[in-house]
C-alpha atoms as a PDB file:
ATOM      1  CA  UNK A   1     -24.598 -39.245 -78.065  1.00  0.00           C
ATOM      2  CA  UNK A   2     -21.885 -41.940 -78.572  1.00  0.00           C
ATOM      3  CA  UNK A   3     -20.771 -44.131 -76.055  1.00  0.00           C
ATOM      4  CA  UNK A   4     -18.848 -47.281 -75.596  1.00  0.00           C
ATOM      5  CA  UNK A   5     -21.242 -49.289 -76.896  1.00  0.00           C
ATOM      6  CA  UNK A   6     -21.279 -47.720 -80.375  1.00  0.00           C
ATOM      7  CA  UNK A   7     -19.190 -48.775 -84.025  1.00  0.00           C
ATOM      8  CA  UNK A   8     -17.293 -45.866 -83.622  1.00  0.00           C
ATOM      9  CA  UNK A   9     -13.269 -47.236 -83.192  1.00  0.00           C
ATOM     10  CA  UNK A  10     -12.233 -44.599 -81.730  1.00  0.00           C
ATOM     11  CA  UNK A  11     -14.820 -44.117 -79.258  1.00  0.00           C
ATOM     12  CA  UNK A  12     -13.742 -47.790 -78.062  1.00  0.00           C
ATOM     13  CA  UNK A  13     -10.341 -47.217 -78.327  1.00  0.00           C
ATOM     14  CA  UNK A  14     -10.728 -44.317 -75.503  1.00  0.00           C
ATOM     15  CA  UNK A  15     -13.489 -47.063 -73.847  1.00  0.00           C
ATOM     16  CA  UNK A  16     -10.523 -49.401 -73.231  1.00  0.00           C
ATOM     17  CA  UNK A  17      -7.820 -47.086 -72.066  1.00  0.00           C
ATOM     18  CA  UNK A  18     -10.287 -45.978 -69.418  1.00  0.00           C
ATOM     19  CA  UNK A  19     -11.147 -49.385 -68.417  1.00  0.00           C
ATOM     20  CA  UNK A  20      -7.421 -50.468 -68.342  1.00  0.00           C
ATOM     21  CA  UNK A  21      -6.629 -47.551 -66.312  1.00  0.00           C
ATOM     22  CA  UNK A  22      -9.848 -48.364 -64.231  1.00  0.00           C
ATOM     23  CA  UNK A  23      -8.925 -52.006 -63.204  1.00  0.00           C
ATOM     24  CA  UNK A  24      -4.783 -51.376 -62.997  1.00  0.00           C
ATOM     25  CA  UNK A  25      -6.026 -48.106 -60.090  1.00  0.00           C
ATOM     26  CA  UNK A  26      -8.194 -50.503 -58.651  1.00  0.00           C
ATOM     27  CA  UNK A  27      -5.220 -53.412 -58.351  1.00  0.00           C
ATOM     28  CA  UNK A  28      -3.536 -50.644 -56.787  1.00  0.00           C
ATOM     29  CA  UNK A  29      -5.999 -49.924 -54.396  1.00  0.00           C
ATOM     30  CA  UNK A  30      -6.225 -53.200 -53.246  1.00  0.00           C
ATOM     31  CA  UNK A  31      -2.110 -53.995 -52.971  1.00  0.00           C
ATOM     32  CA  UNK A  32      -1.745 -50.652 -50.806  1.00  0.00           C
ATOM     33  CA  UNK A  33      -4.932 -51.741 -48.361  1.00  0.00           C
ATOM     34  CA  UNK A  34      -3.481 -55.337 -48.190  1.00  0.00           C
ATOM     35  CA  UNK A  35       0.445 -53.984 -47.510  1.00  0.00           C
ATOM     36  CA  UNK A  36      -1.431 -51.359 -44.723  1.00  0.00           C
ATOM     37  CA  UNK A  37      -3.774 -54.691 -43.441  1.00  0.00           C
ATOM     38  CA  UNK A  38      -0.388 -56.570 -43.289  1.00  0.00           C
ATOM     39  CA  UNK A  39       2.343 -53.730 -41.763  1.00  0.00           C
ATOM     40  CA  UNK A  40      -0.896 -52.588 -38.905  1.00  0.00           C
ATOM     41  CA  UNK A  41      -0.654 -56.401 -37.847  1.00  0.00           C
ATOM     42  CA  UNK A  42       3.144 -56.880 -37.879  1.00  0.00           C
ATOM     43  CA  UNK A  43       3.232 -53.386 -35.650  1.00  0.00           C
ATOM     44  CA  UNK A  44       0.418 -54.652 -33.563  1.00  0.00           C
ATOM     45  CA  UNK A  45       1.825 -58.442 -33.142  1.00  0.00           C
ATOM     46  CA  UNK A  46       5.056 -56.861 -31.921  1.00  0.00           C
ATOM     47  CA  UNK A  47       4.485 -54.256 -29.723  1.00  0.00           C
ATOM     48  CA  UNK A  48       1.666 -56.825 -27.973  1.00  0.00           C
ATOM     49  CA  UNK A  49       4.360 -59.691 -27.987  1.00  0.00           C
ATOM     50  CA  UNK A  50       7.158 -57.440 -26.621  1.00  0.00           C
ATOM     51  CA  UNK A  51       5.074 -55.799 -24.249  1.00  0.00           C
ATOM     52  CA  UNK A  52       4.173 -58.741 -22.590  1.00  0.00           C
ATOM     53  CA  UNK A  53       7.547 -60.809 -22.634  1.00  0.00           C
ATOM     54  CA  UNK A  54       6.690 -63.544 -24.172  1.00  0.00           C
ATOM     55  CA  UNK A  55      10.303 -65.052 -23.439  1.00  0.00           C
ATOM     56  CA  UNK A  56      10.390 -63.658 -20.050  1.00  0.00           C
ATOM     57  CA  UNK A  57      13.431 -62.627 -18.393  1.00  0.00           C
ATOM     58  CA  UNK A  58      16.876 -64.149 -19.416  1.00  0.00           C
ATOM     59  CA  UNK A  59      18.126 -63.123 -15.805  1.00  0.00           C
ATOM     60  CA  UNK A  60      15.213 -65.911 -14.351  1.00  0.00           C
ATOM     61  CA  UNK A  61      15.206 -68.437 -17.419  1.00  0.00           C
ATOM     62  CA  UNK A  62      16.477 -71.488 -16.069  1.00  0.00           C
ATOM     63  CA  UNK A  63      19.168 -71.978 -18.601  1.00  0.00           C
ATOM     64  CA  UNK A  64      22.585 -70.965 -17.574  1.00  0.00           C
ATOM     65  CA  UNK A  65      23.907 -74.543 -18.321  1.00  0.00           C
ATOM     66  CA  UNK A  66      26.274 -74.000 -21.569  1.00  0.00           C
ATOM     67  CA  UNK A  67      26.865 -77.434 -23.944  1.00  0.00           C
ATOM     68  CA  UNK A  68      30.629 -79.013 -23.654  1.00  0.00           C
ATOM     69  CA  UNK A  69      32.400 -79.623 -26.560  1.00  0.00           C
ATOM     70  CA  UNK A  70      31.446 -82.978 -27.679  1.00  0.00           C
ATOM     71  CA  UNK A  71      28.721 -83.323 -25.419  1.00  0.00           C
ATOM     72  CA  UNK A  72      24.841 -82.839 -25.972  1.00  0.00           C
ATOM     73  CA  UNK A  73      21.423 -82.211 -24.213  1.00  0.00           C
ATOM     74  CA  UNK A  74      18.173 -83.168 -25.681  1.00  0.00           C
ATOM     75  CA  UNK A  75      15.116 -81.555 -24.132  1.00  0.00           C
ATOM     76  CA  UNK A  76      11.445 -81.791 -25.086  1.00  0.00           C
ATOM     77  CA  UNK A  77       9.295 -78.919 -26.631  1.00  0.00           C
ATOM     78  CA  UNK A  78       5.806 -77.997 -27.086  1.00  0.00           C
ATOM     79  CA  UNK A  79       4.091 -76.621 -29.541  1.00  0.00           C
ATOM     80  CA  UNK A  80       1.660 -75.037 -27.439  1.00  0.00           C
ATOM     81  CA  UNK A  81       4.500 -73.400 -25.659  1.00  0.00           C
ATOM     82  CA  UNK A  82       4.939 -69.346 -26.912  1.00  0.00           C
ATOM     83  CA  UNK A  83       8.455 -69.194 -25.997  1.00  0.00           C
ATOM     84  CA  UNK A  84      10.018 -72.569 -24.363  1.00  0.00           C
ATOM     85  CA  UNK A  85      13.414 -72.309 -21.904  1.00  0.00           C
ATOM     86  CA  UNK A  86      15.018 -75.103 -23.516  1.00  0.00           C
ATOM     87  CA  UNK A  87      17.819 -74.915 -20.557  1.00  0.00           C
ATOM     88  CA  UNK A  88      20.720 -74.475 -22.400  1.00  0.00           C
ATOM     89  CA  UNK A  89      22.899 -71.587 -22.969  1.00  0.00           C
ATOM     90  CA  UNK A  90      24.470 -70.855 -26.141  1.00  0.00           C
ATOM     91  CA  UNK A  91      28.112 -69.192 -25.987  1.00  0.00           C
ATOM     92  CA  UNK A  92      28.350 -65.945 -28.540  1.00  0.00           C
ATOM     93  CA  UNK A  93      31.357 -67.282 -31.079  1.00  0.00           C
ATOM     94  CA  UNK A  94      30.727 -70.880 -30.582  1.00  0.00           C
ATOM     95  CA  UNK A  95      29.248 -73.231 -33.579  1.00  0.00           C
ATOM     96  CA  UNK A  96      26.374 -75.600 -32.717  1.00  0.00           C
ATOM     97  CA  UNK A  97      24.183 -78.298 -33.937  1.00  0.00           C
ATOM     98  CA  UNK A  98      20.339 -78.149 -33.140  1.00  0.00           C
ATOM     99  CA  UNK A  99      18.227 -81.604 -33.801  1.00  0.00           C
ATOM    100  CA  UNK A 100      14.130 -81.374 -33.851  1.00  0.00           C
ATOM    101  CA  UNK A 101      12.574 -85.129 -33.930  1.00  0.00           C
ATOM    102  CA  UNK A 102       8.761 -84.791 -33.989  1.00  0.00           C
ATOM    103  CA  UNK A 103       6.912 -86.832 -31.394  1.00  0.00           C
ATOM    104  CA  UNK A 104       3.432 -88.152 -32.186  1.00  0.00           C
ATOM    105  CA  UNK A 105       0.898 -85.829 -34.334  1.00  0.00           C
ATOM    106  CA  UNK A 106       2.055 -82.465 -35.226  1.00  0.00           C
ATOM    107  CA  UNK A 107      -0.671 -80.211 -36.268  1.00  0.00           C
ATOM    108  CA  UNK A 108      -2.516 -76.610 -36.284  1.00  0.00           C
ATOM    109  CA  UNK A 109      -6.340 -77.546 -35.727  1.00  0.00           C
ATOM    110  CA  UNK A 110      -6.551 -79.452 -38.540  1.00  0.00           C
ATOM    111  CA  UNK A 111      -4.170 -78.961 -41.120  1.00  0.00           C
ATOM    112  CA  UNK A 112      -1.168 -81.435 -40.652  1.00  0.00           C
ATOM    113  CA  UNK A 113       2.122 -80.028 -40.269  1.00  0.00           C
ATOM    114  CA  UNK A 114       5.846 -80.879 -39.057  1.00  0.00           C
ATOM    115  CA  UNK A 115       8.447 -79.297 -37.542  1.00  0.00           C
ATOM    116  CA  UNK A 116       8.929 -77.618 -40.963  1.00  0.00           C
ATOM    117  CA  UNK A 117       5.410 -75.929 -40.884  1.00  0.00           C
ATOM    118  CA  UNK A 118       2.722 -77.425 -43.068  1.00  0.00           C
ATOM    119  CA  UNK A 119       3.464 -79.911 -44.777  1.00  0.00           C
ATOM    120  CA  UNK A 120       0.914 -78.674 -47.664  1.00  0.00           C
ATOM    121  CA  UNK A 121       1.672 -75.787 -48.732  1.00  0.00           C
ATOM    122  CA  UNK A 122      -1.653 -74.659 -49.943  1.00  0.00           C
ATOM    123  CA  UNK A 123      -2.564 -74.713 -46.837  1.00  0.00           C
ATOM    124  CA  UNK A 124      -0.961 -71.708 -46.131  1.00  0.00           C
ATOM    125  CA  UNK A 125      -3.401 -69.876 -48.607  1.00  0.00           C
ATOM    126  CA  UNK A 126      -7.097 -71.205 -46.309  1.00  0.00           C
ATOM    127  CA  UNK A 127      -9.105 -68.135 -45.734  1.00  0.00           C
ATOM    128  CA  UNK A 128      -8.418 -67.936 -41.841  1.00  0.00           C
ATOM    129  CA  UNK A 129      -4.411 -67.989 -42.389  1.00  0.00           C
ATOM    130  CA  UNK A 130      -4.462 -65.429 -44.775  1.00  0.00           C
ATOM    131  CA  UNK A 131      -6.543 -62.931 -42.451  1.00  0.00           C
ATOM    132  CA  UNK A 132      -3.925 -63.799 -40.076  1.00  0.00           C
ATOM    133  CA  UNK A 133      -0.837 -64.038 -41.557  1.00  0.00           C
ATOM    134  CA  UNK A 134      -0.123 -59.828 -40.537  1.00  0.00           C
ATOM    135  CA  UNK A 135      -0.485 -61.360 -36.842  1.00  0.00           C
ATOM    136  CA  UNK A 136       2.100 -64.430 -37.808  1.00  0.00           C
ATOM    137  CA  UNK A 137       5.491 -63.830 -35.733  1.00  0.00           C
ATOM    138  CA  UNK A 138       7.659 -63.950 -39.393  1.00  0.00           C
ATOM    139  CA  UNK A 139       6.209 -63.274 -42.153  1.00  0.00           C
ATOM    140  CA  UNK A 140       9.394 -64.466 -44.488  1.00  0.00           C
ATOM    141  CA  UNK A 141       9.199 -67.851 -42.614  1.00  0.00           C
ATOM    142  CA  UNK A 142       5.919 -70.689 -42.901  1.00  0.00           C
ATOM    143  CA  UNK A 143       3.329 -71.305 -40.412  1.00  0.00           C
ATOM    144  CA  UNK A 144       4.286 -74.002 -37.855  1.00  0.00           C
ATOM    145  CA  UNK A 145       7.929 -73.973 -38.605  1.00  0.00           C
ATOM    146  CA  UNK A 146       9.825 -74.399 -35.574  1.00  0.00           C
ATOM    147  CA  UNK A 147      12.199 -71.370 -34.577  1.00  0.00           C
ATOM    148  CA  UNK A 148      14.573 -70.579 -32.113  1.00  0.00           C
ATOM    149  CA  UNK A 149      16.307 -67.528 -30.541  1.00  0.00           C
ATOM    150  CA  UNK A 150      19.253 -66.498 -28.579  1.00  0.00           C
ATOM    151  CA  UNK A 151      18.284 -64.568 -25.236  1.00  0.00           C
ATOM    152  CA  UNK A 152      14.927 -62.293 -25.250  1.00  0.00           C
ATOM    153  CA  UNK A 153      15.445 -59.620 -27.575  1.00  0.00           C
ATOM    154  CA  UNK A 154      17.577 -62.022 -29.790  1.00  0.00           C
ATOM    155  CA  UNK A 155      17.140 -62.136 -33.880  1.00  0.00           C
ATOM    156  CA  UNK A 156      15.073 -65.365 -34.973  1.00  0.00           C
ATOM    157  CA  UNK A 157      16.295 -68.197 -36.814  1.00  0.00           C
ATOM    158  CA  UNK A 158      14.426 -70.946 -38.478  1.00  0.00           C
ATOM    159  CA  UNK A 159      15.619 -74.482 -37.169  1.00  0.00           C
ATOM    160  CA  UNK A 160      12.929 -76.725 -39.075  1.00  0.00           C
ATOM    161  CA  UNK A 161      14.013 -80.244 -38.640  1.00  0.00           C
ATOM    162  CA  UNK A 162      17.449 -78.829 -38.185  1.00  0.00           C
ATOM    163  CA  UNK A 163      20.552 -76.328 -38.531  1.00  0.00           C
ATOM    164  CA  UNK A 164      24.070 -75.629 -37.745  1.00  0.00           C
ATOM    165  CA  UNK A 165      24.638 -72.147 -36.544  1.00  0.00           C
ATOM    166  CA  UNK A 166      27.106 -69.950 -34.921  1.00  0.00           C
ATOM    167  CA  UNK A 167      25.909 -67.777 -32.059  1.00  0.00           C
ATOM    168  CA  UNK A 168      25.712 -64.087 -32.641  1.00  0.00           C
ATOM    169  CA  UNK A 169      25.189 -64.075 -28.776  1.00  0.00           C
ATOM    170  CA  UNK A 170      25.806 -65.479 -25.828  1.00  0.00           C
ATOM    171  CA  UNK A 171      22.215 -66.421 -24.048  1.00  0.00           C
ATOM    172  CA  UNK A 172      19.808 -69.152 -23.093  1.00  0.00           C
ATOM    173  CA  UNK A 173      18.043 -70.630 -26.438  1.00  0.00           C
ATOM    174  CA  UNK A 174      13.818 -69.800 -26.589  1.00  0.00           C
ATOM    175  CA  UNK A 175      12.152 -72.060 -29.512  1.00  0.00           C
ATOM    176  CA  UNK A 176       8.714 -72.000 -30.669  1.00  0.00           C
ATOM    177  CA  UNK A 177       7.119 -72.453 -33.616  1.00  0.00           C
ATOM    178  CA  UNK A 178       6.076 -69.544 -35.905  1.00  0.00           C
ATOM    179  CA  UNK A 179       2.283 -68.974 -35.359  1.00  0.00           C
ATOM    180  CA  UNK A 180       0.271 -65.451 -34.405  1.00  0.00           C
ATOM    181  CA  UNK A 181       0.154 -63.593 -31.662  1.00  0.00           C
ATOM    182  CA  UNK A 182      -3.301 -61.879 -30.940  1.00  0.00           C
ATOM    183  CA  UNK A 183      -3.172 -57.936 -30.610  1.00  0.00           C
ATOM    184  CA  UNK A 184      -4.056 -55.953 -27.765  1.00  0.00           C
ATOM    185  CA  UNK A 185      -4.456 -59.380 -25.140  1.00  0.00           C
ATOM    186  CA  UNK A 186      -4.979 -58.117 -21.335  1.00  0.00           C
ATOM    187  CA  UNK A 187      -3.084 -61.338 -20.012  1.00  0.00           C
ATOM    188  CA  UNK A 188      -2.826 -64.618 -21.940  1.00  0.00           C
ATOM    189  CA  UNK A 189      -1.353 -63.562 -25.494  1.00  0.00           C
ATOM    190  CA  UNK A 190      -0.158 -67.612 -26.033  1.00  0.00           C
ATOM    191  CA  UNK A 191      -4.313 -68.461 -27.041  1.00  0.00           C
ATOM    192  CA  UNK A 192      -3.773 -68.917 -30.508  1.00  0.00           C
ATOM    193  CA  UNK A 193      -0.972 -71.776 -29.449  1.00  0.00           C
ATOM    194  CA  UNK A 194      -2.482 -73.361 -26.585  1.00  0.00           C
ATOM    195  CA  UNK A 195      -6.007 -73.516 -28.226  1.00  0.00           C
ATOM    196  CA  UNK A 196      -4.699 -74.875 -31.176  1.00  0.00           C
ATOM    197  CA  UNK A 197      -1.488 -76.074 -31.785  1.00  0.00           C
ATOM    198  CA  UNK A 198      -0.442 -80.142 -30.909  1.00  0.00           C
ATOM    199  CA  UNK A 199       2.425 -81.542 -30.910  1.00  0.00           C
ATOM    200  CA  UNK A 200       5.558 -82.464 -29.099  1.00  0.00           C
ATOM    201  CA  UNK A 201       9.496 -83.320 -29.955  1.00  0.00           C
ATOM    202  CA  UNK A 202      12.528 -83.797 -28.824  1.00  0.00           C
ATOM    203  CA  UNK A 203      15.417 -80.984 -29.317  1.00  0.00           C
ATOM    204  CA  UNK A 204      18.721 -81.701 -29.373  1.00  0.00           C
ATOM    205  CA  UNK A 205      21.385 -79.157 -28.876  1.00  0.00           C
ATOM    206  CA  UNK A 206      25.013 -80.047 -29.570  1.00  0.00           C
ATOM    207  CA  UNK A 207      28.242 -77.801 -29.320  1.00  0.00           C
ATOM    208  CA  UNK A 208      30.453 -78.020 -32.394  1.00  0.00           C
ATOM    209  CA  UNK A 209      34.563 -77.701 -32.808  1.00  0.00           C
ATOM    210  CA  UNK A 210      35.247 -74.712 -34.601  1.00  0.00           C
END
């Protein structure tokens, strides 16, 4: 009986199609259980963190104080904080300039980061971040990297050290900095931030002339 192992070419020939096929089904395999791993966890991350209100209400956040024109308010976030009332509200229309200045150490557990995210970004590929990135808030956006968000169900925006923007809404402004959010928590769904994350800085929000 011939087999793979034999002279015969064309018996090898039909030896490596099989195998090619073999390992290119089993790639496959693997891409569709890592896309299912990651959509479960984005599905799971989201229904936990709207469920619970991680921003809270924007009728009781504290931040019904719009920016003048040419004035400014600087405030002081921390990382540890899910969803921080920064006590300003932004104006739907108007342009704005948003500051971050980090204070002290910025880090996740050990790996050394900024208000950009990581400041390696190999970092990002550790065993325990991978396994969690389908729990990470925004996938398109880096670990640590500090975002922001007009009112409670408002679209996210990545501020980093710092952006100009024009509000698509009118709302107080949440920031927090992109990290996971545990599935399925009975009452404190901020663990991963509060056992974790360190750091502190001071946010500056500025209303711009159009």
């Amino acid at each position: 009986q011939r087999g793979c192992r034999s002279g015969d070419i064309v018996m090898k020939s039909i030896c490596s199609y099989l195998i090619s096929r073999w390992i290119w089904f089993s790639v496959l395999i693997l891409f569709l259980l890592a896309l299912f791993y990651i959509l479960l966890g984005q599905v799971l991350m989201i229904t936990t963190a709207n469920v619970k209100g991680l921003c809270g209400d924007d009728r009781k956040a504290g931040a019904e104080r719009p920016v003048g024109l040419f004035a400014h308010k600087t405030i002081e976030f921390h990382t540890q904080n899910p969803c921080f009332d920064s006590g300003v509200h932004l104006e739907a229309g108007e342009r704005y300039k948003i500051s971050v200045e980090a204070v002290g150490v910025w880090k996740d557990a050990s790996i050394p980061a900024d208000p950009a995210g990581f400041k390696n970004w190999t970092d990002n590929l550790r065993f325990v971040m991978l396994a969690a990135l389908p729990l990470r808030r925004h996938l398109t956006d880096g670990w640590f990297v500090v975002m922001g968000k007009i009112g409670q169900h408002g679209d996210a925006f990545p501020i980093r050290h710092g952006r100009r923007l024009k509000a698509s809404a009118s709302g107080p402004l949440y920031l927090y900095v992109n990290d996971a959010i545990p599935p399925f928590c009975s009452s404190d769904c901020s663990s991963f931030y509060t056992m974790n994350n360190e750091g502190r800085a001071r946010v500056t929000v500025e209303k711009l002339s159009l």
